[in-house]
Protein backbone atom coordinates (compact mmCIF):
# COMPACT_ATOMS: atom_id res chain seq x y z
CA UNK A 1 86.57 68.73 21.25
CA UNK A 2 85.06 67.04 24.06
CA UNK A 3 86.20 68.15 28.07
CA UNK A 4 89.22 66.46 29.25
CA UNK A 5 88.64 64.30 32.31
CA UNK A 6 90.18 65.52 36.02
CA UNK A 7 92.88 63.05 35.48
CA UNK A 8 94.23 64.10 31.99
CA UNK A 9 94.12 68.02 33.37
CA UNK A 10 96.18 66.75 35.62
CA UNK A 11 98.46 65.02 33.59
CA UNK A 12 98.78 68.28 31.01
CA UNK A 13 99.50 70.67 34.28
CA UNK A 14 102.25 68.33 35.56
CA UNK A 15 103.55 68.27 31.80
CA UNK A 16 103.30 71.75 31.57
CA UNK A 17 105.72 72.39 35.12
CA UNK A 18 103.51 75.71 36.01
CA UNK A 19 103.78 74.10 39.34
CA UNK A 20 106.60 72.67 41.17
CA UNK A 21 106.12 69.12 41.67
CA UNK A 22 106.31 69.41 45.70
CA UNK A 23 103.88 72.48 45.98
CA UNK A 24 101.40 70.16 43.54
CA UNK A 25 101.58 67.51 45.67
CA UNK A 26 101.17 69.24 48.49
CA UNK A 27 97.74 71.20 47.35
CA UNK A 28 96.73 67.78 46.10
CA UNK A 29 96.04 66.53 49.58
CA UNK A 30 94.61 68.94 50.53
CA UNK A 31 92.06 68.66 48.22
CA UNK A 32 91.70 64.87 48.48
CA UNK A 33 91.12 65.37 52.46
CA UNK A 34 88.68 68.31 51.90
CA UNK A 35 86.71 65.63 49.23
CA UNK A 36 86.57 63.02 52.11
CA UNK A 37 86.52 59.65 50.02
CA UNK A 38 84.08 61.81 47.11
CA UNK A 39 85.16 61.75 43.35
CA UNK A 40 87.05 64.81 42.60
CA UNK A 41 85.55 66.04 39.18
CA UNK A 42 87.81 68.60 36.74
CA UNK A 43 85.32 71.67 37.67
CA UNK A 44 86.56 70.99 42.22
CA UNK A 45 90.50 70.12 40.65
CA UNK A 46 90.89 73.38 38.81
CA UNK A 47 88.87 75.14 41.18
CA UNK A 48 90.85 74.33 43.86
CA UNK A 49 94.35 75.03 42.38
CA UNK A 50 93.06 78.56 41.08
CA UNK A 51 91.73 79.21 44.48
CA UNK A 52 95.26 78.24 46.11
CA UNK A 53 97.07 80.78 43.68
CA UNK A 54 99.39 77.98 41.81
CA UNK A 55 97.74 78.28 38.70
CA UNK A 56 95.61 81.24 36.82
CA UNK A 57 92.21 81.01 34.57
CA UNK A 58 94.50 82.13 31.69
CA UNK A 59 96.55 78.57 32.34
CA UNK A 60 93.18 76.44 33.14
CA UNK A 61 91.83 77.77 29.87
CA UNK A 62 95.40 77.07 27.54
CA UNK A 63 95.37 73.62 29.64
CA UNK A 64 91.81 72.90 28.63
CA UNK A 65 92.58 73.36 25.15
CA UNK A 66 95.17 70.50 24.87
CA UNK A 67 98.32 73.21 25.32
CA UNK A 68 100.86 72.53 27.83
CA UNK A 69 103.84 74.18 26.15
CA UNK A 70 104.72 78.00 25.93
CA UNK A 71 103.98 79.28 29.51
CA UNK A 72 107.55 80.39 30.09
CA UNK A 73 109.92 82.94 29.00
CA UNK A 74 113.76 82.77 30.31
CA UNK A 75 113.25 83.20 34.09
CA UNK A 76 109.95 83.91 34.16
CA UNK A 77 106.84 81.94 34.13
CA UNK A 78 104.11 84.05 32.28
CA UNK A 79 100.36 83.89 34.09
CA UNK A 80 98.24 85.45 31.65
CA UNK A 81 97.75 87.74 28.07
CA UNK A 82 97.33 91.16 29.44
CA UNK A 83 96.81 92.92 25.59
CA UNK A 84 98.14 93.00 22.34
CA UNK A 85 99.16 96.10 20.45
CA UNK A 86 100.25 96.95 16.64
CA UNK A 87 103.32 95.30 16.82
CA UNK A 88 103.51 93.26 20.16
CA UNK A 89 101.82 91.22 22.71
CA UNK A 90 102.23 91.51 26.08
CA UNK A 91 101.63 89.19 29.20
CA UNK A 92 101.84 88.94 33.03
CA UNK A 93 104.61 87.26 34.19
CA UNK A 94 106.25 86.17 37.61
CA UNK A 95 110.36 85.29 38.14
CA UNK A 96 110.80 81.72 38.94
CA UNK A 97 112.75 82.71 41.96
CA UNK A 98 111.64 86.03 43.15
CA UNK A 99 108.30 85.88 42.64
CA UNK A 100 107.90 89.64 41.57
CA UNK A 101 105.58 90.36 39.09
CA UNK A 102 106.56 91.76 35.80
CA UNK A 103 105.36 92.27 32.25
CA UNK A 104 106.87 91.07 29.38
CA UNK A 105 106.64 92.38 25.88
CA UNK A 106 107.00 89.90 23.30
CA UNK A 107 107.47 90.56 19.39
CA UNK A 108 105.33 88.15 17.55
CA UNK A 109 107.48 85.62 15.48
CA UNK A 110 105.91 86.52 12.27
CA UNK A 111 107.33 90.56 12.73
CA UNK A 112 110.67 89.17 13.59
CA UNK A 113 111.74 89.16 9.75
CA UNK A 114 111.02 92.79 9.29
CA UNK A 115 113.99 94.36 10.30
CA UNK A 116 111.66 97.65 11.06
CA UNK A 117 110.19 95.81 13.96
CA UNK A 118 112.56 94.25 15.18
CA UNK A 119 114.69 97.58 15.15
CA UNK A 120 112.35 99.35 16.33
CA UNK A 121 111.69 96.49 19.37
CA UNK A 122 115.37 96.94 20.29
CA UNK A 123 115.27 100.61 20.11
CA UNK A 124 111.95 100.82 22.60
CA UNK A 125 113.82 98.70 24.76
CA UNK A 126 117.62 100.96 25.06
CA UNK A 127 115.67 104.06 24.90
CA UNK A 128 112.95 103.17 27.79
CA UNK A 129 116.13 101.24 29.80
CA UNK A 130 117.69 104.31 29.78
CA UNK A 131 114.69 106.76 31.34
CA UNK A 132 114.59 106.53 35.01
CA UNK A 133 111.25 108.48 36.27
CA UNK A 134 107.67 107.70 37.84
CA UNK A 135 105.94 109.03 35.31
CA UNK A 136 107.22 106.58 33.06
CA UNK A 137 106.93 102.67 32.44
CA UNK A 138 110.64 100.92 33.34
CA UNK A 139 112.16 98.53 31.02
CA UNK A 140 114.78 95.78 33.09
CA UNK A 141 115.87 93.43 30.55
CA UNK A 142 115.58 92.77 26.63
CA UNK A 143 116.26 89.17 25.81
CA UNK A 144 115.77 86.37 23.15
CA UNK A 145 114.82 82.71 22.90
CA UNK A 146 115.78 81.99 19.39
CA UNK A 147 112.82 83.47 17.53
CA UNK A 148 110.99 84.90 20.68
CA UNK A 149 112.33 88.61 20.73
CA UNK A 150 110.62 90.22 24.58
CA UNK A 151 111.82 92.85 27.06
CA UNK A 152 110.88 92.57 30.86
CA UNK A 153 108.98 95.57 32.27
CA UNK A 154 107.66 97.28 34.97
CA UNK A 155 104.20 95.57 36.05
CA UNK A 156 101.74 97.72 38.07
CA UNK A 157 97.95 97.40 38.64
CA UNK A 158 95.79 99.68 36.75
CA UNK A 159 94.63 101.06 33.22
CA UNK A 160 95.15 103.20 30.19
CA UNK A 161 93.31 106.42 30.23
CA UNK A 162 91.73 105.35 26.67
CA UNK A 163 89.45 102.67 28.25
CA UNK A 164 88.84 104.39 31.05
CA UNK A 165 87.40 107.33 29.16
CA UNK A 166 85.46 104.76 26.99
CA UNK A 167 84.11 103.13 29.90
CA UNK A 168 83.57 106.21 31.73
CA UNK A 169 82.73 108.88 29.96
CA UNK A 170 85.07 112.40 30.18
CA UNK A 171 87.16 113.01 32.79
CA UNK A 172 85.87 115.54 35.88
CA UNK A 173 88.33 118.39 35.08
CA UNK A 174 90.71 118.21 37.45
CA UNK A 175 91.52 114.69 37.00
CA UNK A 176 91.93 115.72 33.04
CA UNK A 177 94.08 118.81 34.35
CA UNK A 178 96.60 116.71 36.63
CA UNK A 179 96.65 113.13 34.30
CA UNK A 180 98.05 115.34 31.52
CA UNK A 181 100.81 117.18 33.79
CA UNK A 182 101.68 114.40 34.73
CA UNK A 183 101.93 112.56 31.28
CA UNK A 184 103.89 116.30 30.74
CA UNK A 185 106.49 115.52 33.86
CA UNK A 186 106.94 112.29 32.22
CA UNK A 187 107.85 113.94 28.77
CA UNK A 188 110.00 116.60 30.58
CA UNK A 189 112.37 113.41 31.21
CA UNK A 190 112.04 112.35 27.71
CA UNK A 191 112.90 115.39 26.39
CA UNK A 192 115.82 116.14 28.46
CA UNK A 193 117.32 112.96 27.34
CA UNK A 194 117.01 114.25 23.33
CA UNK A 195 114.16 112.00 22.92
CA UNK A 196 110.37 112.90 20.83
CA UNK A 197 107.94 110.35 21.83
CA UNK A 198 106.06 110.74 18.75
CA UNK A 199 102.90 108.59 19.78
CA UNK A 200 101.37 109.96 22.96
CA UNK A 201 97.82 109.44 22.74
CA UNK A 202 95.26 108.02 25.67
CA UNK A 203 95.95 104.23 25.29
CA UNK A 204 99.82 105.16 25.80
CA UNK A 205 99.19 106.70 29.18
CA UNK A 206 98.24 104.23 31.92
CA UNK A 207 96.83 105.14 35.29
CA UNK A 208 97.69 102.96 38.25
CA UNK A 209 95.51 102.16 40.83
CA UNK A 210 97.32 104.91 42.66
CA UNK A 211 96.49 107.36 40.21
CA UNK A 212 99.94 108.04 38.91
CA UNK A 213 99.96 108.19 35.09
CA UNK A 214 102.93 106.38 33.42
CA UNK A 215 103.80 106.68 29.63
CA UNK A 216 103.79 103.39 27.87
CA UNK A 217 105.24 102.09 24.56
CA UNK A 218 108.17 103.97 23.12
CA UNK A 219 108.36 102.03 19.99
CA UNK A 220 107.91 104.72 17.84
CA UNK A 221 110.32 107.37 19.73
CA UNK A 222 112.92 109.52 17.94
CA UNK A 223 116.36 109.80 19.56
CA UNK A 224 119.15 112.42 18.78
CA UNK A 225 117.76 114.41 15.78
CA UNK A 226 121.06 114.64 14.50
CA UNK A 227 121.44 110.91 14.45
CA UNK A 228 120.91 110.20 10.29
CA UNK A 229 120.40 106.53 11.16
CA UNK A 230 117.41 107.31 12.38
CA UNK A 231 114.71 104.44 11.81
CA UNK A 232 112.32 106.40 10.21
CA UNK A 233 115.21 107.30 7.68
CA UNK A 234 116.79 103.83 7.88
CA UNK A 235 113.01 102.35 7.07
CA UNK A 236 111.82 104.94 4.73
CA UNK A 237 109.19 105.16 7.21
CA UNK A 238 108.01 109.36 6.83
CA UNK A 239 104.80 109.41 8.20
CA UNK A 240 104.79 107.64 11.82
CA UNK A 241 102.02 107.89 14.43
CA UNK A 242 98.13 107.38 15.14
CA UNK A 243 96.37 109.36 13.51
CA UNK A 244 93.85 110.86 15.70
CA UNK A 245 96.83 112.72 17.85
CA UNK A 246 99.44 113.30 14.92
CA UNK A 247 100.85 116.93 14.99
CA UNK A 248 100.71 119.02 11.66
CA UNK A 249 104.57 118.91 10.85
CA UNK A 250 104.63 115.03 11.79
CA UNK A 251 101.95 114.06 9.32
CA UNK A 252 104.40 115.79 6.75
CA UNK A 253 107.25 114.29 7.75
CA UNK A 254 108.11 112.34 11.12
CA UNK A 255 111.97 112.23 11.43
CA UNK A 256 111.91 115.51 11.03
CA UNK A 257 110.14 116.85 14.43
CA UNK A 258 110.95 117.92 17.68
CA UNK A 259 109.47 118.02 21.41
CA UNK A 260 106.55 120.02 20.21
CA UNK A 261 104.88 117.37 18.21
CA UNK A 262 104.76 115.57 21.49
CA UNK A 263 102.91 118.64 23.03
CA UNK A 264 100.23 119.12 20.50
CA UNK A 265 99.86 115.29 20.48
CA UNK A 266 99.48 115.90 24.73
CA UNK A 267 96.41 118.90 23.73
CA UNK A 268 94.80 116.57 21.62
CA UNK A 269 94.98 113.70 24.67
CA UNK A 270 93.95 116.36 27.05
CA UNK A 271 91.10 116.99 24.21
CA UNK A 272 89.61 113.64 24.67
CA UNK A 273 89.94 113.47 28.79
CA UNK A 274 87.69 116.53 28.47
CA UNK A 275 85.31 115.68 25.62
CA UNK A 276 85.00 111.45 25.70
CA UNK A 277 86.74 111.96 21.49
CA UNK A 278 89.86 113.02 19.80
CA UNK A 279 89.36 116.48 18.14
CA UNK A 280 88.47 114.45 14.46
CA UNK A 281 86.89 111.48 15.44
CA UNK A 282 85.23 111.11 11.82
CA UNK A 283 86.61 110.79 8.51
CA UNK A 284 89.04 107.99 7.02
CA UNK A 285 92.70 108.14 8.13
CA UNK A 286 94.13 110.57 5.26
CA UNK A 287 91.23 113.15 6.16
CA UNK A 288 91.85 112.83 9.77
CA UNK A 289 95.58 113.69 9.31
CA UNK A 290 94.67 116.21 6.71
CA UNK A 291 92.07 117.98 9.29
CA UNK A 292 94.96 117.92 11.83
CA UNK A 293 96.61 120.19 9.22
CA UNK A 294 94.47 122.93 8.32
CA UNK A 295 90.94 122.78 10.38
CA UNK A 296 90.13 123.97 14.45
CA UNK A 297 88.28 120.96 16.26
CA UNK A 298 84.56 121.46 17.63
CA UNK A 299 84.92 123.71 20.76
CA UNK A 300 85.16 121.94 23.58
CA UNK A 301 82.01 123.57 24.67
CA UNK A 302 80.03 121.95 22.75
CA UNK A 303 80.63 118.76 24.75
CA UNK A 304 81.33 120.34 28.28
CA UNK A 305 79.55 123.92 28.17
CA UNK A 306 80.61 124.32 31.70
CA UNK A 307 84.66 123.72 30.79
CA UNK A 308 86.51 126.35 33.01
CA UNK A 309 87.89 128.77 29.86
CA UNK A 310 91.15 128.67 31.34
CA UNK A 311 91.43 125.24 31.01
CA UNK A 312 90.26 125.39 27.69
CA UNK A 313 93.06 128.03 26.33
CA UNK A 314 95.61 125.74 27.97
CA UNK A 315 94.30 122.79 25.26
CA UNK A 316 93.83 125.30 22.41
CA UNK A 317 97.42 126.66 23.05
CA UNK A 318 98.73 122.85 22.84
CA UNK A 319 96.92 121.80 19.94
CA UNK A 320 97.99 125.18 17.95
CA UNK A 321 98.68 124.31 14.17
CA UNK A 322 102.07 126.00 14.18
CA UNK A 323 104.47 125.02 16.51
CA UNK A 324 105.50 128.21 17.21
CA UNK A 325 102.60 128.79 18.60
CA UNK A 326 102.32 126.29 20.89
CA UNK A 327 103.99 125.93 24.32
CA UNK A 328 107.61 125.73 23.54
CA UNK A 329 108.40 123.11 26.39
CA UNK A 330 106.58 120.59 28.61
CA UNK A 331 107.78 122.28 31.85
CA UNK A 332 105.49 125.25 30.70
CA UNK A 333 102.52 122.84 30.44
CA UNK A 334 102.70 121.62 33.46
CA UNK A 335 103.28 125.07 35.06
CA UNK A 336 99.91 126.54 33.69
CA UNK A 337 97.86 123.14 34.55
CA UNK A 338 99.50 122.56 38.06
CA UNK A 339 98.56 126.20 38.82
CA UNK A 340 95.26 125.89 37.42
CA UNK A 341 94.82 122.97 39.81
CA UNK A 342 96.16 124.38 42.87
CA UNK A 343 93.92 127.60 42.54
CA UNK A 344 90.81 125.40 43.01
CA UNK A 345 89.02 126.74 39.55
CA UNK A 346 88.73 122.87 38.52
CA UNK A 347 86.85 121.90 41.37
CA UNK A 348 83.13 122.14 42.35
CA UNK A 349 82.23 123.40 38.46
CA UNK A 350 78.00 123.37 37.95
CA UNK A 351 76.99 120.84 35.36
CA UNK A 352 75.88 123.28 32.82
CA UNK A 353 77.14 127.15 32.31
CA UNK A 354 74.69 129.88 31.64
CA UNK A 355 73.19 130.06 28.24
CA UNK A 356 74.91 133.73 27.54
CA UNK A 357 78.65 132.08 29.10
CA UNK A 358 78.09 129.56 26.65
CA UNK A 359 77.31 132.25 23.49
CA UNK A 360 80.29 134.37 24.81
CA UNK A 361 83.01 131.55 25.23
CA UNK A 362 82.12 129.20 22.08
CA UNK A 363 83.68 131.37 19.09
CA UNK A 364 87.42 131.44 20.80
CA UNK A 365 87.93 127.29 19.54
CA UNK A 366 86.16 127.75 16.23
CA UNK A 367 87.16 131.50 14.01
CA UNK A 368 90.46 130.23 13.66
CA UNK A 369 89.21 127.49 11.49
CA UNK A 370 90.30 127.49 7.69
CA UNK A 371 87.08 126.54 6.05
CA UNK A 372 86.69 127.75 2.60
CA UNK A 373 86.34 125.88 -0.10
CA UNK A 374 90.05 125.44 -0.70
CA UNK A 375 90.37 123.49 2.44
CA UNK A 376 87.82 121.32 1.54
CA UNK A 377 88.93 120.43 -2.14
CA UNK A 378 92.63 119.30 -0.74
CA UNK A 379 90.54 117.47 2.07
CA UNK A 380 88.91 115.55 -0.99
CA UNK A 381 91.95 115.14 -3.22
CA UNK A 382 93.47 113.25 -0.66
CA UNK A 383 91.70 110.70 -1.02
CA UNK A 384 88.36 109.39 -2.92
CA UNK A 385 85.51 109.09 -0.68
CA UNK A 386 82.88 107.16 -1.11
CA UNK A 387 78.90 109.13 -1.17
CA UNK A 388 78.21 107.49 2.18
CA UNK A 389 80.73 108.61 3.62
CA UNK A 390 80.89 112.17 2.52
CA UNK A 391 78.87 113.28 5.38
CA UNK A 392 80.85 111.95 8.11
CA UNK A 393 83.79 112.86 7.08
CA UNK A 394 83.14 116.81 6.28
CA UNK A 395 81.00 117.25 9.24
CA UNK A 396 83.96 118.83 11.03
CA UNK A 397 84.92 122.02 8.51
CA UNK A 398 80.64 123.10 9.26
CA UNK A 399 81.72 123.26 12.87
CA UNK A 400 83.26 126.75 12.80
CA UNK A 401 79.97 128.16 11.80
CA UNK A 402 78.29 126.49 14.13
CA UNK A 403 79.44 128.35 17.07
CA UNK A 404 77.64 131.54 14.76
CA UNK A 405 74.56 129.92 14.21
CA UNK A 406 74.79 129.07 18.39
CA UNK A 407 75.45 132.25 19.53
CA UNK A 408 71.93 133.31 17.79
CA UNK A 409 69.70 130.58 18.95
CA UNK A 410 68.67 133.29 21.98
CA UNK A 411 67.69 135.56 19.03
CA UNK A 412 65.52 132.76 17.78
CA UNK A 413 62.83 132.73 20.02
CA UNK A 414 61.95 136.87 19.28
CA UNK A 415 59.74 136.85 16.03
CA UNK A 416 61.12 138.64 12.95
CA UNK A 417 59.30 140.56 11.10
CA UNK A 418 60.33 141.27 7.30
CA UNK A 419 60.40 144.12 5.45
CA UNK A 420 57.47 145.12 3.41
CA UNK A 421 58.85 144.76 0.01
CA UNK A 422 58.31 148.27 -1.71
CA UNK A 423 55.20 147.87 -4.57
CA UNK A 424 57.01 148.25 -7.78
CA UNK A 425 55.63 151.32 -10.13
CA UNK A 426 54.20 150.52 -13.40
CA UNK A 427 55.80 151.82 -16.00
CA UNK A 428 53.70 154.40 -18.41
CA UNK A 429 52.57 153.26 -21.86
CA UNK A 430 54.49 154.09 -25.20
CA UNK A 431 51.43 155.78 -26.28
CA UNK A 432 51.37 158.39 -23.40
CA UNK A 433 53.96 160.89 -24.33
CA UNK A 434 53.01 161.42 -28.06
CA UNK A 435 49.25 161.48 -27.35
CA UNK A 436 50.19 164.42 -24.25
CA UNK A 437 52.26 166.17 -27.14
CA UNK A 438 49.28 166.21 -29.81
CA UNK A 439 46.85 167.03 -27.25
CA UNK A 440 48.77 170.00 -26.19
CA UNK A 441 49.65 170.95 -29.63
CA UNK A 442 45.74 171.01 -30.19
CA UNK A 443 45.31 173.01 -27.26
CA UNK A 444 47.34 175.66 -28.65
CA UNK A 445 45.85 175.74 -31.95
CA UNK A 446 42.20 176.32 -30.13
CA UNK A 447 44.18 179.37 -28.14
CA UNK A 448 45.49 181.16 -31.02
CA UNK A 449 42.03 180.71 -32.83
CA UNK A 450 40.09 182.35 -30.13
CA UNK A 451 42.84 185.07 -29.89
CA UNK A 452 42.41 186.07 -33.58
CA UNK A 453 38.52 185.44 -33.63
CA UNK A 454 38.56 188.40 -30.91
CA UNK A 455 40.57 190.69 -31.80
């Protein structure tokens, strides 16, 4: 498809009413009297109008392609495709009178005839609309446009704490320690309103340019345990989640949970801030959820030797397989991190521990581990794997002996000597014993002889 000319751009844009007709005009003369009597090609007309604000690159590039339809929603007027996740899309958008900035969530047309989504859409949206708190993403308005299901939302400037790990690496430890009491404050609200997020994982936390963490996406939240029309029930849906964050009793069964899954889901986020990987980062997705289940993750050592061991605890605690085990409540989450913070211990932490630190701290992550050969036989009944993929996937159940083999490599460097192995005696021949007997017998003989001979 060959470039539209400057004159059929401008034909689509005026088609397309991104711009008020006035305000159009108006940065149109200014152009022609910057151009002076010159041609104005479709590379100084675009460029122009996206340096004047009116329009964005996401609109020059829709406009380019021959679309002039779609670019708003109700009262807004949407300026660009900020993501997509597994069961929406969601875009900047600006009110046609106010001008504010929000984000709109839009269910794609082809989910609107499962009622799950759409359910599930509506229930994000009265659940979220009902949570008033700065550590988590506000919903103003659910609406529809025939097929077009969306829900306006709070817009701020910033990122998810999944790509920002990805691009940057692990978090320094005290930005791990405060993004995940914060994500914890955020719950604290949840969970005071009878509601299980069920899906907290780095991608649902986003960090503003301010550095406050917000939770996102509450799709997949469970409301009033009580409540038997629960969608998971309603949907048959028993397993709900992602599952490199998926608590042990969700993966069985995920109406059936309570503000603990959330937790361990929060130690396996705070697992990744502090190691750049969720605890099983190999495997296909029935081994992952069946390693959530009944195997310890690689101590966090491993990746960050230096890792204050408080710190560490703190994630082991949260990511305990029994619930029981784990902190009972968010508020006590955010009590130990906070506290860790405040003391300083996070701060000014040398790149790499001491060998013996490292030998001493490394077994506290990994004994707990279940990894006989029972563990790994349900591991491969749950589903067939594939030779190539063998490896990959049962690299994790090795790990709690590794911290063993570790805690030796000190021990390495001294030579050991073996043990002399003992030089086995030869056994005596079959003929030895009778010929001893005859010879003595003879003997004998000879003595009486000489006895009788004398006397």
């Amino acid at each position: 498809m060959s470039e539209p000319s400057a004159k059929s751009f401008l034909k689509l844009l005026e088609r397309s009413g991104i711009v008020a007709e006035e305000r159009l005009k108006s940065s149109l003369a200014k152009l022609s009297t910057k151009a002076d009597g010159k041609t104005i090609n479709l590379k100084d007309l675009a460029g122009h109008l996206l340096d004047s604000g009116l329009i964005t690159q996401w609109h020059i590039d829709k406009l380019l392609a021959g679309k002039y339809k779609g670019f708003f929603l109700g009262k807004y007027k949407l300026l660009g495709h900020l993501g997509s996740g597994g069961m929406s899309s969601v875009y900047l958008a600006q009110h046609k009178i106010s001008e504010q900035l929000r984000a709109i969530k839009v269910l794609p047309r082809k989910k609107v005839a499962d009622k799950s989504y759409l359910d599930r859409f509506y229930l994000e949206a009265r659940v979220a609309a009902s949570l008033n708190h700065p550590n988590v993403i506000r919903i103003y308005d659910i609406c529809n446009e025939g097929d077009t299901h969306y829900m306006v939302m709070e817009y701020v400037d910033g990122t998810d704490l999944y790509e920002l790990g990805k691009k940057n690496g692990p978090f320094d430890f005290n930005s791990a320690a405060k993004f995940t009491a914060q994500a914890a404050e955020g719950l604290i609200h949840a969970h005071q309103q009878d509601l299980v997020h069920r899906d907290i994982k780095p991608a649902n936390l986003f960090k503003t340019d301010q550095g406050l963490v917000k939770i996102l996406d509450l799709g997949l939240a469970l409301v009033n345990q009580n409540d038997s029309q629960s969608l998971t029930v309603l949907h048959n849906e028993k397993v709900m989640g992602t599952a490199d964050y998926l608590s042990p009793e969700q993966a069985v069964n995920s109406h059936d949970v309570d503000s603990r899954a959330d937790i361990y889901s929060l130690g396996c986020t705070l697992y990744f801030f502090l190691t750049g990987h969720p605890p099983f980062p190999k495997g296909s997705l029935a081994q992952r959820i069946a390693m959530h289940q009944s195997l310890a993750p690689k101590s966090i050592y491993e990746s960050r030797p230096e890792c204050p061991e408080s710190l560490v605890k703190i994630c082991e605690k949260m990511m305990a397989k029994d619930a029981v085990d784990r902190y009972q409540t968010c508020s006590e989450v955010k009590t130990e991190l906070m506290a860790l913070v405040e003391s300083g211990e996070l701060e000014n932490i040398a790149t790499f521990a001491p060998e013996d630190s490292l030998i001493e701290k490394t077994p506290s992550t990994t004994t707990s581990a279940k990894n006989d050969a029972t563990t790994l036989a349900a591991l491969k009944e749950v589903e067939p794997i594939e030779e190539s993929t063998i490896e990959h996937a049962f690299e994790e159940p090795t790990s709690a002996f590794k911290s063993v083999n570790n805690a030796s490599d000190s021990q390495k460097k001294q030579k050991i000597t073996p043990p002399v192995p003992r030089k086995r005696r030869r056994p005596p021949p079959k003929w030895l014993v009778p010929a001893a007997i005859a010879a003595m017998f003879l003997i004998l003989i000879a003595v009486l002889t000489l006895v009788t001979f004398l006397a």
